[in-house]
PDB file of N, CA and C in Angstrom:
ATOM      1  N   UNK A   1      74.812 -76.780  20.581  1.00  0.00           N
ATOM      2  CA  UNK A   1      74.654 -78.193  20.803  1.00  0.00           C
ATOM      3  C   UNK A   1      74.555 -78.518  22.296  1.00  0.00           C
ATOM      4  N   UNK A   2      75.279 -77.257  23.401  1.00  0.00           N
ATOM      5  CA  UNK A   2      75.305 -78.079  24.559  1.00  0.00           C
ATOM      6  C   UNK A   2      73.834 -77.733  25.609  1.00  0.00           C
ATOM      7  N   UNK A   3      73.513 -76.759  24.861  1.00  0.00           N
ATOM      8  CA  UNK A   3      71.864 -76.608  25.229  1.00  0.00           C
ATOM      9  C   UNK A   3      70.639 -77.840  24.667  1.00  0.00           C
ATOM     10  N   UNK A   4      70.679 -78.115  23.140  1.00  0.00           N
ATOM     11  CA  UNK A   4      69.937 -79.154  22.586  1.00  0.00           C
ATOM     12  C   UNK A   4      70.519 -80.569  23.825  1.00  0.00           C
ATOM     13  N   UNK A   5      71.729 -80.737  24.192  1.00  0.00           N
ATOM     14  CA  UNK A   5      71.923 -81.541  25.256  1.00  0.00           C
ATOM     15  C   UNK A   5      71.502 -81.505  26.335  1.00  0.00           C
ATOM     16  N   UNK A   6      71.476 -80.571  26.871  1.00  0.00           N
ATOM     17  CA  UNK A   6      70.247 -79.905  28.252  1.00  0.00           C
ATOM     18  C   UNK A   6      69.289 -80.318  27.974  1.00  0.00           C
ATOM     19  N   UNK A   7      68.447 -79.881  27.211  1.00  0.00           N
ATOM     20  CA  UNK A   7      66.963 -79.943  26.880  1.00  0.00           C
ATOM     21  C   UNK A   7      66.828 -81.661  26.667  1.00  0.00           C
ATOM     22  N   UNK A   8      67.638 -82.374  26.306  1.00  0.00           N
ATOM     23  CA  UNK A   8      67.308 -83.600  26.071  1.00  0.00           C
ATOM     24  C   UNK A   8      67.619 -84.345  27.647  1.00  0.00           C
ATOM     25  N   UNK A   9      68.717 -84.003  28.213  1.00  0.00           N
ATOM     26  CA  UNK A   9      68.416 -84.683  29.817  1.00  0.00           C
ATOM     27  C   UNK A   9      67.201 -84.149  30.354  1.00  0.00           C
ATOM     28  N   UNK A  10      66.383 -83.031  30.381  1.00  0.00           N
ATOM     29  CA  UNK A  10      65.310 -82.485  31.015  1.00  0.00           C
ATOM     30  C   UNK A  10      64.170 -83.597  30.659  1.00  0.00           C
ATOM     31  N   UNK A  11      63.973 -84.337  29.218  1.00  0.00           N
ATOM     32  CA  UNK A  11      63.287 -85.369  29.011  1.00  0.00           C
ATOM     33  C   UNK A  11      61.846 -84.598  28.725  1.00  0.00           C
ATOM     34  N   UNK A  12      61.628 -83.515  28.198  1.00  0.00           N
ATOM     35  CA  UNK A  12      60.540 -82.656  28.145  1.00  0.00           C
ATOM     36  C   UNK A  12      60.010 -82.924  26.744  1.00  0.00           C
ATOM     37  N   UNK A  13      60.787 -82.808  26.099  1.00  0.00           N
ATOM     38  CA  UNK A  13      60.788 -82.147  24.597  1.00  0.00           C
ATOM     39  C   UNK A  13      61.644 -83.398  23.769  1.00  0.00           C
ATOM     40  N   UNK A  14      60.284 -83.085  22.531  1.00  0.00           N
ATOM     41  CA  UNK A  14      60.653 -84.422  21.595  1.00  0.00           C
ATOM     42  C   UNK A  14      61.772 -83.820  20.905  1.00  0.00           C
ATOM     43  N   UNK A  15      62.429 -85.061  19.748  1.00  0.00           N
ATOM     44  CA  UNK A  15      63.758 -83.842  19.268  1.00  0.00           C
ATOM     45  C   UNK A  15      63.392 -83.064  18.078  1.00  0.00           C
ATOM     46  N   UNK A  16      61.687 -83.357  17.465  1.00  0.00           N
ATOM     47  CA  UNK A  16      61.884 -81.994  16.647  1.00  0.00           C
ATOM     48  C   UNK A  16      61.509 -80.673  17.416  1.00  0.00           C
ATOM     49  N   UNK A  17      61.087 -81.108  18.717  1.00  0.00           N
ATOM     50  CA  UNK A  17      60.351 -79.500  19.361  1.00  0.00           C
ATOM     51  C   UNK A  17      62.103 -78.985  20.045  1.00  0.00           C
ATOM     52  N   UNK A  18      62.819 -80.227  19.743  1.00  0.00           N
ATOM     53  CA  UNK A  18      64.225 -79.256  20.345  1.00  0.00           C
ATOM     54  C   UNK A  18      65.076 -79.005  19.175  1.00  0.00           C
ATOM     55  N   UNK A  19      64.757 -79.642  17.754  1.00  0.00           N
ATOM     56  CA  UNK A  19      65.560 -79.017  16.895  1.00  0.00           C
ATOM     57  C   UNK A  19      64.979 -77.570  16.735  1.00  0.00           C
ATOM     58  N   UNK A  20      63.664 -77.532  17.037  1.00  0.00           N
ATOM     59  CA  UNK A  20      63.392 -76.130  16.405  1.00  0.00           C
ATOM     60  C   UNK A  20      63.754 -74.863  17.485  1.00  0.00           C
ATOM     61  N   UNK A  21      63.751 -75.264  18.702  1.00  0.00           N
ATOM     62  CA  UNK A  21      64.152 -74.709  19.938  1.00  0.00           C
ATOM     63  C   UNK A  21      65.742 -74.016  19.909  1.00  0.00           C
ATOM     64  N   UNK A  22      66.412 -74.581  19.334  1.00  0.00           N
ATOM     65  CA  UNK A  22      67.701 -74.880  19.210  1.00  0.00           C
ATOM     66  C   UNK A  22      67.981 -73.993  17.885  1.00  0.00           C
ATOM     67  N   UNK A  23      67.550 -73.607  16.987  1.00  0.00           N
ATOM     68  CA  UNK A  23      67.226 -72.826  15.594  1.00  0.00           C
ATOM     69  C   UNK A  23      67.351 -73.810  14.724  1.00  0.00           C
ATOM     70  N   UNK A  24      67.181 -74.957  14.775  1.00  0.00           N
ATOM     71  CA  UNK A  24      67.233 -75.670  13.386  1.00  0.00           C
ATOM     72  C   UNK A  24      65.925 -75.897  12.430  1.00  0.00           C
ATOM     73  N   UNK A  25      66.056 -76.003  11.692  1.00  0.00           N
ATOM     74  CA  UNK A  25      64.794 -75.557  10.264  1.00  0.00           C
ATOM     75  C   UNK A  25      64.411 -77.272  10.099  1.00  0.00           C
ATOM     76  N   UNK A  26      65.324 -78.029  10.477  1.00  0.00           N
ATOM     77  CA  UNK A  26      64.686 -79.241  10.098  1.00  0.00           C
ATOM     78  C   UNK A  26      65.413 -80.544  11.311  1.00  0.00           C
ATOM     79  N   UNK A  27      64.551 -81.124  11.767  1.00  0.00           N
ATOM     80  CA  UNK A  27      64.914 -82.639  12.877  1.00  0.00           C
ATOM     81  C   UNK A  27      65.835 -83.113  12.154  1.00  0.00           C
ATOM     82  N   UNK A  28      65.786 -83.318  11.077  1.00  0.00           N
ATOM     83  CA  UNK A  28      66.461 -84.544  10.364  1.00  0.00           C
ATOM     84  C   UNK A  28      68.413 -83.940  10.420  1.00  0.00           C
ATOM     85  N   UNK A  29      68.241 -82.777  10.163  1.00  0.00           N
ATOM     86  CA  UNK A  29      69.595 -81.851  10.000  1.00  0.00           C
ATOM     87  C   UNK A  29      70.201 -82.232  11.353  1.00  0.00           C
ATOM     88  N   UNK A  30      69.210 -81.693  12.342  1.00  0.00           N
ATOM     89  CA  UNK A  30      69.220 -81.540  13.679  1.00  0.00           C
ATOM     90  C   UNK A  30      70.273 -82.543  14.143  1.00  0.00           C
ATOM     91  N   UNK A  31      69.584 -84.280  13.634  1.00  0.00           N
ATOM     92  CA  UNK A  31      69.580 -85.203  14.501  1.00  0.00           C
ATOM     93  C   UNK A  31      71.090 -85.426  13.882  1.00  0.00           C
ATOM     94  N   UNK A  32      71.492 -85.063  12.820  1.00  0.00           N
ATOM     95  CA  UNK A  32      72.675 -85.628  11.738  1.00  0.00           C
ATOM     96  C   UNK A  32      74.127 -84.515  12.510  1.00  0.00           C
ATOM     97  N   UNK A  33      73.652 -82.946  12.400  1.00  0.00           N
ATOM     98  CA  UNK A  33      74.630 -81.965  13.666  1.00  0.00           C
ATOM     99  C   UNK A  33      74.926 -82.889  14.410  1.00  0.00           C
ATOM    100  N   UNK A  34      73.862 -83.197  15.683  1.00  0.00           N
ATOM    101  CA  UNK A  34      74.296 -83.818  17.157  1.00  0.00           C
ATOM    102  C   UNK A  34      75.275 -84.701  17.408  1.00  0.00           C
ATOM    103  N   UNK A  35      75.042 -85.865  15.884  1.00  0.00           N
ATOM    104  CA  UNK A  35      75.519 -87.101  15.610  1.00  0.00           C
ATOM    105  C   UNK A  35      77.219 -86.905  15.511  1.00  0.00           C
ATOM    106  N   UNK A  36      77.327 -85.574  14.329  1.00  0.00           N
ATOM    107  CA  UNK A  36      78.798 -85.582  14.307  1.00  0.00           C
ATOM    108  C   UNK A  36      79.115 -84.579  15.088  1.00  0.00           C
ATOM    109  N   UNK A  37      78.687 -83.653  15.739  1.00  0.00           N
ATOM    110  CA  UNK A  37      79.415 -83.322  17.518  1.00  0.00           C
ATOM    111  C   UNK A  37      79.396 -84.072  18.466  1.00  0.00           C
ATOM    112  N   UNK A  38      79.064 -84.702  18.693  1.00  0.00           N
ATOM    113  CA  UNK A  38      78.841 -85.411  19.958  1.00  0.00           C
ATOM    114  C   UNK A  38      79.360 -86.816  19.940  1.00  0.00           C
ATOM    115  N   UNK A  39      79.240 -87.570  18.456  1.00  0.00           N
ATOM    116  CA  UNK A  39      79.557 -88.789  18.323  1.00  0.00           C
ATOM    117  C   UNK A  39      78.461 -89.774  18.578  1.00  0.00           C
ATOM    118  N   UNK A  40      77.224 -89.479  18.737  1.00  0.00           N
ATOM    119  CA  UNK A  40      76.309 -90.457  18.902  1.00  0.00           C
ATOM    120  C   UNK A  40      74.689 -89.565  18.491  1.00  0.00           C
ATOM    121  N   UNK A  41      74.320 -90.201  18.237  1.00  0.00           N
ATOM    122  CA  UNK A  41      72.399 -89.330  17.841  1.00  0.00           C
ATOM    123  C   UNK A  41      71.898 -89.215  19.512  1.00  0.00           C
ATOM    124  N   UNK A  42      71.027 -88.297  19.122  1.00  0.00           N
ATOM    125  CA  UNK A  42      70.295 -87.507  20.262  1.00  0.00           C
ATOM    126  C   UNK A  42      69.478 -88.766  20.701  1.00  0.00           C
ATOM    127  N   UNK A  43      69.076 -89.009  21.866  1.00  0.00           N
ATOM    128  CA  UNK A  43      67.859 -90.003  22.492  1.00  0.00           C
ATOM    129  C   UNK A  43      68.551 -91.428  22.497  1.00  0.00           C
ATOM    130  N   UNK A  44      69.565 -91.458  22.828  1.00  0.00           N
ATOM    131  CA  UNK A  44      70.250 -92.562  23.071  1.00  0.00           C
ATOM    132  C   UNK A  44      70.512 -93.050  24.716  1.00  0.00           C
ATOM    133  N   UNK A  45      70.907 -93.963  24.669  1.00  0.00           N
ATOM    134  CA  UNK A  45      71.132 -93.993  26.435  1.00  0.00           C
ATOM    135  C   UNK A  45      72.940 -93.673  26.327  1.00  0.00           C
ATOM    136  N   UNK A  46      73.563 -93.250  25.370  1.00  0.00           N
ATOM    137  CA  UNK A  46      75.545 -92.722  25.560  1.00  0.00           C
ATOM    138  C   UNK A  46      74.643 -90.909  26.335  1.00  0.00           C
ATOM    139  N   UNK A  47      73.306 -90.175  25.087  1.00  0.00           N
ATOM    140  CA  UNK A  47      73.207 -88.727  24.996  1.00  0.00           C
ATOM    141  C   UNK A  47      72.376 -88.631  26.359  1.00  0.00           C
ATOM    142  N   UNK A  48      71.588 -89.985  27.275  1.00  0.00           N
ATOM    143  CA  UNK A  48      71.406 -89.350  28.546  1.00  0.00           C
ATOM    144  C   UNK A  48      72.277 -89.764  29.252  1.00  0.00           C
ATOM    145  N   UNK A  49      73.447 -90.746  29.005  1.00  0.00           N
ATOM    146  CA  UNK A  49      74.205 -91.230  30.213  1.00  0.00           C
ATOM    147  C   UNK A  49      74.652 -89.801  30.502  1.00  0.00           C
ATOM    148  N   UNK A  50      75.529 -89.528  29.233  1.00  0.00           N
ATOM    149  CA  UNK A  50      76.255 -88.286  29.189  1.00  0.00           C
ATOM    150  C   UNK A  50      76.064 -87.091  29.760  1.00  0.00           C
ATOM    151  N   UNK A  51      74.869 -87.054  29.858  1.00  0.00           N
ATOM    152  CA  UNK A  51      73.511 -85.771  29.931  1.00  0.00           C
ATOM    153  C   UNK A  51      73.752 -85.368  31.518  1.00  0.00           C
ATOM    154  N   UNK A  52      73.653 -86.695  32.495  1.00  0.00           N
ATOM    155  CA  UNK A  52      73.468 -86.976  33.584  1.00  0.00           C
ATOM    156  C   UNK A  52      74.720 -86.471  34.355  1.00  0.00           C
ATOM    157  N   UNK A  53      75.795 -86.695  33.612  1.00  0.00           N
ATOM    158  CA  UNK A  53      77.009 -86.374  34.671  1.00  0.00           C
ATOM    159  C   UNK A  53      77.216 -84.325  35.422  1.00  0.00           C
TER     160      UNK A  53
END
């Protein structure tokens, strides 16, 4: 998860080209993981505030 977090401050990569980056078989799984590690969905302004520090 703390790489799919990297890759999302880098601002490169949409989140299914980083769920699949990341080994996940499906975005949707992907986006639902991030949600309950992290406490918020991927592409938010909490997952770049966060991103940034």
């Amino acid at each position: 998860m703390n790489e799919a977090k990297r890759l999302i401050a880098l601002g490169k990569h949409s989140s299914k080209e980083i769920a699949f980056l990341t080994g996940f078989s499906s975005p949707q799984y992907f986006c639902n993981a991030y949600r309950r590690f992290f406490g918020h969905p991927p592409f938010t302004p909490a997952s770049t505030k966060s991103s940034a520090k």
